[in-house]
PDB file of N, CA and C in Angstrom:
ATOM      1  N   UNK A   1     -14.646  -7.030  23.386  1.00  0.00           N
ATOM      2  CA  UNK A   1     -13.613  -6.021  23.370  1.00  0.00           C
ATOM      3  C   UNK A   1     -13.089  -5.878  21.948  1.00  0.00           C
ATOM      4  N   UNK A   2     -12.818  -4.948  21.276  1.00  0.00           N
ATOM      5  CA  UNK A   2     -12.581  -4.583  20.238  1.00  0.00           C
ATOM      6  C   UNK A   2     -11.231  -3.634  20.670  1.00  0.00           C
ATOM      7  N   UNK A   3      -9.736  -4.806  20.130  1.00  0.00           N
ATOM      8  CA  UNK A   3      -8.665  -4.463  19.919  1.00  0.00           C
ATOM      9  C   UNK A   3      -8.396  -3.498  19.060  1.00  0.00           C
ATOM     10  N   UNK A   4      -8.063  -2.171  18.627  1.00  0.00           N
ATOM     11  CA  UNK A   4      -7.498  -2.158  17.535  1.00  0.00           C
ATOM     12  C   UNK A   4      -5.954  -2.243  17.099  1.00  0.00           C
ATOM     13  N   UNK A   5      -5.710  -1.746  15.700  1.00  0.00           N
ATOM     14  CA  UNK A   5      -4.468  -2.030  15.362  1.00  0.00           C
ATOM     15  C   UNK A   5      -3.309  -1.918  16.266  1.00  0.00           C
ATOM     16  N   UNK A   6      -2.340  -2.445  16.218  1.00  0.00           N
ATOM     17  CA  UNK A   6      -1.535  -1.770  16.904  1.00  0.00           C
ATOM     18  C   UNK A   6      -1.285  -2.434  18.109  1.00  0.00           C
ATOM     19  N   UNK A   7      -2.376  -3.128  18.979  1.00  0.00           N
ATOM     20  CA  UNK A   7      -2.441  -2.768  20.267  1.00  0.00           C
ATOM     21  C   UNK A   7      -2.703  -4.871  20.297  1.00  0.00           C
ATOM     22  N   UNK A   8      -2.851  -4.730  21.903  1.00  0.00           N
ATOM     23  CA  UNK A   8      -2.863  -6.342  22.450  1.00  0.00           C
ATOM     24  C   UNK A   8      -4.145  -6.395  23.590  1.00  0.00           C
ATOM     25  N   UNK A   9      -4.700  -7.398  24.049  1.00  0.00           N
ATOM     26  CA  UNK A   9      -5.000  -7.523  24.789  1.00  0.00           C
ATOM     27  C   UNK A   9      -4.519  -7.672  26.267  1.00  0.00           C
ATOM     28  N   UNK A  10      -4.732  -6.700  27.448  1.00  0.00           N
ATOM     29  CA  UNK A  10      -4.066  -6.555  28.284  1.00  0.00           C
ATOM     30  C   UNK A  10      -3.868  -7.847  29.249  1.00  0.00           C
ATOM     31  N   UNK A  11      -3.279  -7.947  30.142  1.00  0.00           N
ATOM     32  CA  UNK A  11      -3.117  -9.359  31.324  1.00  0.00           C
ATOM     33  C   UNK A  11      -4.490  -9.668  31.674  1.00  0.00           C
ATOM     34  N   UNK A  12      -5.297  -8.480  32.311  1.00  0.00           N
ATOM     35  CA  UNK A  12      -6.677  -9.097  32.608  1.00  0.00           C
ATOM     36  C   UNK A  12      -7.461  -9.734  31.641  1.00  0.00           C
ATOM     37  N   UNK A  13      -7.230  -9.377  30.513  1.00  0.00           N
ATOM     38  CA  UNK A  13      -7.803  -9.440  29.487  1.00  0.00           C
ATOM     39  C   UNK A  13      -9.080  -8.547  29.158  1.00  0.00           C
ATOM     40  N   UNK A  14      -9.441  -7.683  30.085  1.00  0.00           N
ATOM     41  CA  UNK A  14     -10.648  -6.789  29.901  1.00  0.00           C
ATOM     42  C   UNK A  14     -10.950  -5.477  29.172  1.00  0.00           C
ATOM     43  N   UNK A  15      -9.302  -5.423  28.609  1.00  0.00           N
ATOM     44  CA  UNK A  15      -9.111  -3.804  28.062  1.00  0.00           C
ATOM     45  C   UNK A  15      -7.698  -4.258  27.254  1.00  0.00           C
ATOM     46  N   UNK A  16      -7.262  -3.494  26.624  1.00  0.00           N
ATOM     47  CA  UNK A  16      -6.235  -3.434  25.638  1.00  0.00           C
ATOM     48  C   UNK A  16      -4.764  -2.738  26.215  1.00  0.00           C
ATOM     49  N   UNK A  17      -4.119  -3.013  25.396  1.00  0.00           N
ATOM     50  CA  UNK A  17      -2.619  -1.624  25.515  1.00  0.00           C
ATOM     51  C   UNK A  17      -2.195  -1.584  24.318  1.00  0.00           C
ATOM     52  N   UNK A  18      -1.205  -0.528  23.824  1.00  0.00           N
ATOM     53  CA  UNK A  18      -0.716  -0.317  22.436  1.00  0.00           C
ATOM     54  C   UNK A  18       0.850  -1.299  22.136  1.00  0.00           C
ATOM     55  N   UNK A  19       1.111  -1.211  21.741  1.00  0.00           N
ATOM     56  CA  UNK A  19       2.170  -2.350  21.307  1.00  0.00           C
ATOM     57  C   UNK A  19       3.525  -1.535  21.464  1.00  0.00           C
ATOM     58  N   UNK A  20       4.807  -1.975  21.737  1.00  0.00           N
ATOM     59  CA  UNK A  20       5.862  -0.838  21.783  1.00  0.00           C
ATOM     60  C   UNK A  20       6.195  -0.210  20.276  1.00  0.00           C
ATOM     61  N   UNK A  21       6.423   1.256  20.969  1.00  0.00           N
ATOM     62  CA  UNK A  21       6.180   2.588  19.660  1.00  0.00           C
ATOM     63  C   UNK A  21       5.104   2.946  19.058  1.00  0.00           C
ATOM     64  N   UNK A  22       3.958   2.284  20.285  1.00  0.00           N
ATOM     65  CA  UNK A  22       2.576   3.302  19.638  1.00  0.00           C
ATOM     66  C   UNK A  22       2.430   3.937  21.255  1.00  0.00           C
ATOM     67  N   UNK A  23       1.535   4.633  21.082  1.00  0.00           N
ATOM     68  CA  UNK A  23       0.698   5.498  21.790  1.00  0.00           C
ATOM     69  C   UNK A  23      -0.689   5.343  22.217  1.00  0.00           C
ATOM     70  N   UNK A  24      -1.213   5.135  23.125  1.00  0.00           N
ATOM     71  CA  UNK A  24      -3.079   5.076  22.519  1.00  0.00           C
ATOM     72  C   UNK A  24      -3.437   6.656  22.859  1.00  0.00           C
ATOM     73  N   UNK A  25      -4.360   6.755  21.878  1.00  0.00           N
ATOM     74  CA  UNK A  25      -5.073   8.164  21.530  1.00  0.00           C
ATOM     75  C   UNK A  25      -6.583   7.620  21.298  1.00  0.00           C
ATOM     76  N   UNK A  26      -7.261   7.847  22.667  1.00  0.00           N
ATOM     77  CA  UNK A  26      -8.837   7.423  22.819  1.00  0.00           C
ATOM     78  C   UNK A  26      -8.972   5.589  22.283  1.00  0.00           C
ATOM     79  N   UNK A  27      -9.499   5.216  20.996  1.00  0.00           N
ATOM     80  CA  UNK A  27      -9.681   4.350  20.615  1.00  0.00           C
ATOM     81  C   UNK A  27      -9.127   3.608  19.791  1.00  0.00           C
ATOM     82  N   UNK A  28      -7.433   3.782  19.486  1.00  0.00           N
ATOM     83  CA  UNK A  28      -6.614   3.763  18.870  1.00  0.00           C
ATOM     84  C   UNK A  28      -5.437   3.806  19.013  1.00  0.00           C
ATOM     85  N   UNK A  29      -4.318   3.572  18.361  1.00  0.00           N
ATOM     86  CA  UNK A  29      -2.979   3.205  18.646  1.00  0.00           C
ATOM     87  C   UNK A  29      -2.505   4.379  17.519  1.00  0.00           C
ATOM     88  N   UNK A  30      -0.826   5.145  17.891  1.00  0.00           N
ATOM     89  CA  UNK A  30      -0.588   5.796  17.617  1.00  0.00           C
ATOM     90  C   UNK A  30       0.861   5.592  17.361  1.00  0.00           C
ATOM     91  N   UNK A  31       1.612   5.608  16.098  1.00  0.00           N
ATOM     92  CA  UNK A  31       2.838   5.763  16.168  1.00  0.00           C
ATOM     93  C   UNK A  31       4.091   6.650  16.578  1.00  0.00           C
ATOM     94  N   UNK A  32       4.497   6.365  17.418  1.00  0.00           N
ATOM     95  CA  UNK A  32       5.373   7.618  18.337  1.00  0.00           C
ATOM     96  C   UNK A  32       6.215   8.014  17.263  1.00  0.00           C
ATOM     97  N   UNK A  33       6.512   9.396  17.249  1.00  0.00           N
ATOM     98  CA  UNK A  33       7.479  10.105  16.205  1.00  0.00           C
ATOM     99  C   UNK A  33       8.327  10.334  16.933  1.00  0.00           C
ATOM    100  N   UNK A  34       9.683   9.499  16.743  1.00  0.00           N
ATOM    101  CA  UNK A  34      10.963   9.271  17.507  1.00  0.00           C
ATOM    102  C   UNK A  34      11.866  10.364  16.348  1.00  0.00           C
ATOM    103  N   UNK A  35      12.389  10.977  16.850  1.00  0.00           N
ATOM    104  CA  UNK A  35      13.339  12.698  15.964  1.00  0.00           C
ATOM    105  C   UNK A  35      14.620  11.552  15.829  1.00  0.00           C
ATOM    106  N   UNK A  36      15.105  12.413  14.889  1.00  0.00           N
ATOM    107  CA  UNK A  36      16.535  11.949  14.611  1.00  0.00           C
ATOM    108  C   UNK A  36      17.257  12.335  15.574  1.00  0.00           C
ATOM    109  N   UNK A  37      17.958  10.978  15.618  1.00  0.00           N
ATOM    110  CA  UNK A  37      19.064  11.201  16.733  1.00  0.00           C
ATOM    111  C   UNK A  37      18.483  10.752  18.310  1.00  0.00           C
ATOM    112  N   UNK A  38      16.839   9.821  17.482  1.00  0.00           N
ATOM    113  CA  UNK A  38      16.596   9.461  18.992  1.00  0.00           C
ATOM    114  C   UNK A  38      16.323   7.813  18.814  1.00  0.00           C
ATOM    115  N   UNK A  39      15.621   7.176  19.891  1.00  0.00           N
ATOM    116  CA  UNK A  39      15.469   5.737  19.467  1.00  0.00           C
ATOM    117  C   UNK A  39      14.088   5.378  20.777  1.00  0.00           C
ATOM    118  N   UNK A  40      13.895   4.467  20.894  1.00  0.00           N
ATOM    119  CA  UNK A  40      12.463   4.163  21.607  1.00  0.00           C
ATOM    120  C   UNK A  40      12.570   3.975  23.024  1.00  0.00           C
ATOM    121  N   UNK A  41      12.663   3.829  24.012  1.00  0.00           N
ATOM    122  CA  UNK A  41      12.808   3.824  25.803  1.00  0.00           C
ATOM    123  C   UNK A  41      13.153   2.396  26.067  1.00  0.00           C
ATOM    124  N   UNK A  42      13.579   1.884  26.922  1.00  0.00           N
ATOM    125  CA  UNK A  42      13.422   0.804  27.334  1.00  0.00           C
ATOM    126  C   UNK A  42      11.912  -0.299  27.468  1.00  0.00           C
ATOM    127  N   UNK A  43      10.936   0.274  27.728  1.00  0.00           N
ATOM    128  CA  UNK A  43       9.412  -0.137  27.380  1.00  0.00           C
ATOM    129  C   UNK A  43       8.957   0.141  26.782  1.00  0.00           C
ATOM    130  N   UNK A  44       9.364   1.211  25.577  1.00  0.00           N
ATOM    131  CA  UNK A  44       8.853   1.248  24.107  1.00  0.00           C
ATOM    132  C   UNK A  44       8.183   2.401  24.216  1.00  0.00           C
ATOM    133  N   UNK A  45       7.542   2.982  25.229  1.00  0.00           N
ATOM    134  CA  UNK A  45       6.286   3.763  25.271  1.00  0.00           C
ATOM    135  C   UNK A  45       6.952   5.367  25.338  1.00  0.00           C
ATOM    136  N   UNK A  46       7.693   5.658  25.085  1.00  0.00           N
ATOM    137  CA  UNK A  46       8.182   6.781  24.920  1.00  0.00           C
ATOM    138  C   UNK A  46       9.901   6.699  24.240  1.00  0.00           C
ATOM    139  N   UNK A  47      10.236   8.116  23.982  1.00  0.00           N
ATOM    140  CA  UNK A  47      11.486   7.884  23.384  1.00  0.00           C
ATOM    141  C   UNK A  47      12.785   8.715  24.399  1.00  0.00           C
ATOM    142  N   UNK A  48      13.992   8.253  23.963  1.00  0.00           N
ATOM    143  CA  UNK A  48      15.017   9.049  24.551  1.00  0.00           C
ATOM    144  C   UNK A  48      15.909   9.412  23.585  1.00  0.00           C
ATOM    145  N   UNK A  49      16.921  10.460  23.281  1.00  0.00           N
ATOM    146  CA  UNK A  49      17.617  10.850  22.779  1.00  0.00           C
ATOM    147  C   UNK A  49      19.241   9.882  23.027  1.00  0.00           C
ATOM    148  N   UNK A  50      19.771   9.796  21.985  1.00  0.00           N
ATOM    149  CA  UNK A  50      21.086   8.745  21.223  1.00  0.00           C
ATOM    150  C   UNK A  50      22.172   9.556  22.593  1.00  0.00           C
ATOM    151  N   UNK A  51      22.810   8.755  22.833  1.00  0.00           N
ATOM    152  CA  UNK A  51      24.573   9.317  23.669  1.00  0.00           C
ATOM    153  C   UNK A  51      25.003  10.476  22.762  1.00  0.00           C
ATOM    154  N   UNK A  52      24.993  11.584  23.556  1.00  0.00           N
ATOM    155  CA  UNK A  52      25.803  12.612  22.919  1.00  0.00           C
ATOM    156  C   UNK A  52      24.901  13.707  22.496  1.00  0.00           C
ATOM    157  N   UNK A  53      23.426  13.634  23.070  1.00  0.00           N
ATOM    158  CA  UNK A  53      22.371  14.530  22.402  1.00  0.00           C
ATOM    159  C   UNK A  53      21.638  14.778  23.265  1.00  0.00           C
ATOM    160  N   UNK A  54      20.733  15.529  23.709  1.00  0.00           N
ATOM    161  CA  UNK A  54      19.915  15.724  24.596  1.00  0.00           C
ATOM    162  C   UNK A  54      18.445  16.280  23.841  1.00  0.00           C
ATOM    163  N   UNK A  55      17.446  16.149  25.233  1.00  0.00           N
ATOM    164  CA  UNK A  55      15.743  16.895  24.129  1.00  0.00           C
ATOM    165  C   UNK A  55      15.703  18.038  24.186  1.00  0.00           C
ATOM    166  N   UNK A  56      15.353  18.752  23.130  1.00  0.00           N
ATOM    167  CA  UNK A  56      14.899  19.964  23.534  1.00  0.00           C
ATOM    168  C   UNK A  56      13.693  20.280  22.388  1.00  0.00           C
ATOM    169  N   UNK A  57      12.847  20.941  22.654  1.00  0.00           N
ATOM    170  CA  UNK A  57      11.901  20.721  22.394  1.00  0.00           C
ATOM    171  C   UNK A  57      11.063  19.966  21.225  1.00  0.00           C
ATOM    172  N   UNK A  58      11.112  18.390  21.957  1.00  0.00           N
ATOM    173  CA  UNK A  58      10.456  17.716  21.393  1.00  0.00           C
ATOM    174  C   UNK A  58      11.880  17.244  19.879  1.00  0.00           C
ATOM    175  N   UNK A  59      13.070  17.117  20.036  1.00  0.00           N
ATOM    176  CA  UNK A  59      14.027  17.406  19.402  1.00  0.00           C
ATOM    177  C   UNK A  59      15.786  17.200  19.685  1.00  0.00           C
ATOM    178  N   UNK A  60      16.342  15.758  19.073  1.00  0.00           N
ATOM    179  CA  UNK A  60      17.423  15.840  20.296  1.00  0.00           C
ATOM    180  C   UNK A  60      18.639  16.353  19.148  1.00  0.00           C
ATOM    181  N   UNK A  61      19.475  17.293  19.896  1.00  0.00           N
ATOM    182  CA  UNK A  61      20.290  18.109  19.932  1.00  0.00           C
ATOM    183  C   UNK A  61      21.142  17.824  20.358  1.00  0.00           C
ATOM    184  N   UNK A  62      22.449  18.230  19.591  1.00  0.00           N
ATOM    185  CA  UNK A  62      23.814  17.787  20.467  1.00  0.00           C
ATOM    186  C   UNK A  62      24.031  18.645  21.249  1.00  0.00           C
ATOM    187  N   UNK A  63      24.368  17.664  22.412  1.00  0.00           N
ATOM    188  CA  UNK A  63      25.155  18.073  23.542  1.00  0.00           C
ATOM    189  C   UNK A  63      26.408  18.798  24.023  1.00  0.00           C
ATOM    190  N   UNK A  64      26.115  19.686  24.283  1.00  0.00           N
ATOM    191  CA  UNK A  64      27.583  20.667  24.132  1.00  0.00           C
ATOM    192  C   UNK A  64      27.937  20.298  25.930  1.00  0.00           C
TER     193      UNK A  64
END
């Protein structure tokens, strides 16, 4: 198995996952582009927007 950067060997050990704040993209690990005013999810693998802001496209925005 050929890990790449970024990433771990999974529980089974038969396949990989990306590390928190990447992405995998095919054969590779990807750094998530977290916008200002946002920060990383609770499991890393996606992002959420800061108290007081919401997404909008792809973009967090204050909350009116």
């Amino acid at each position: 198995i050929v890990v790449p950067e970024n990433a771990y060997l999974d529980d089974s050990g038969s396949g990989w996952k990306c590390a928190r704040g990447f992405t995998s993209g095919g054969d590779r690990c990807t750094a998530l582009a977290v916008p200002q005013n946002g920060h990383l999810d609770f499991a890393g693998n996606s992002w959420t927007c800061d108290r007081g802001y919401r997404e909008r496209a792809g973009a967090c925005v204050e909350a009116r």
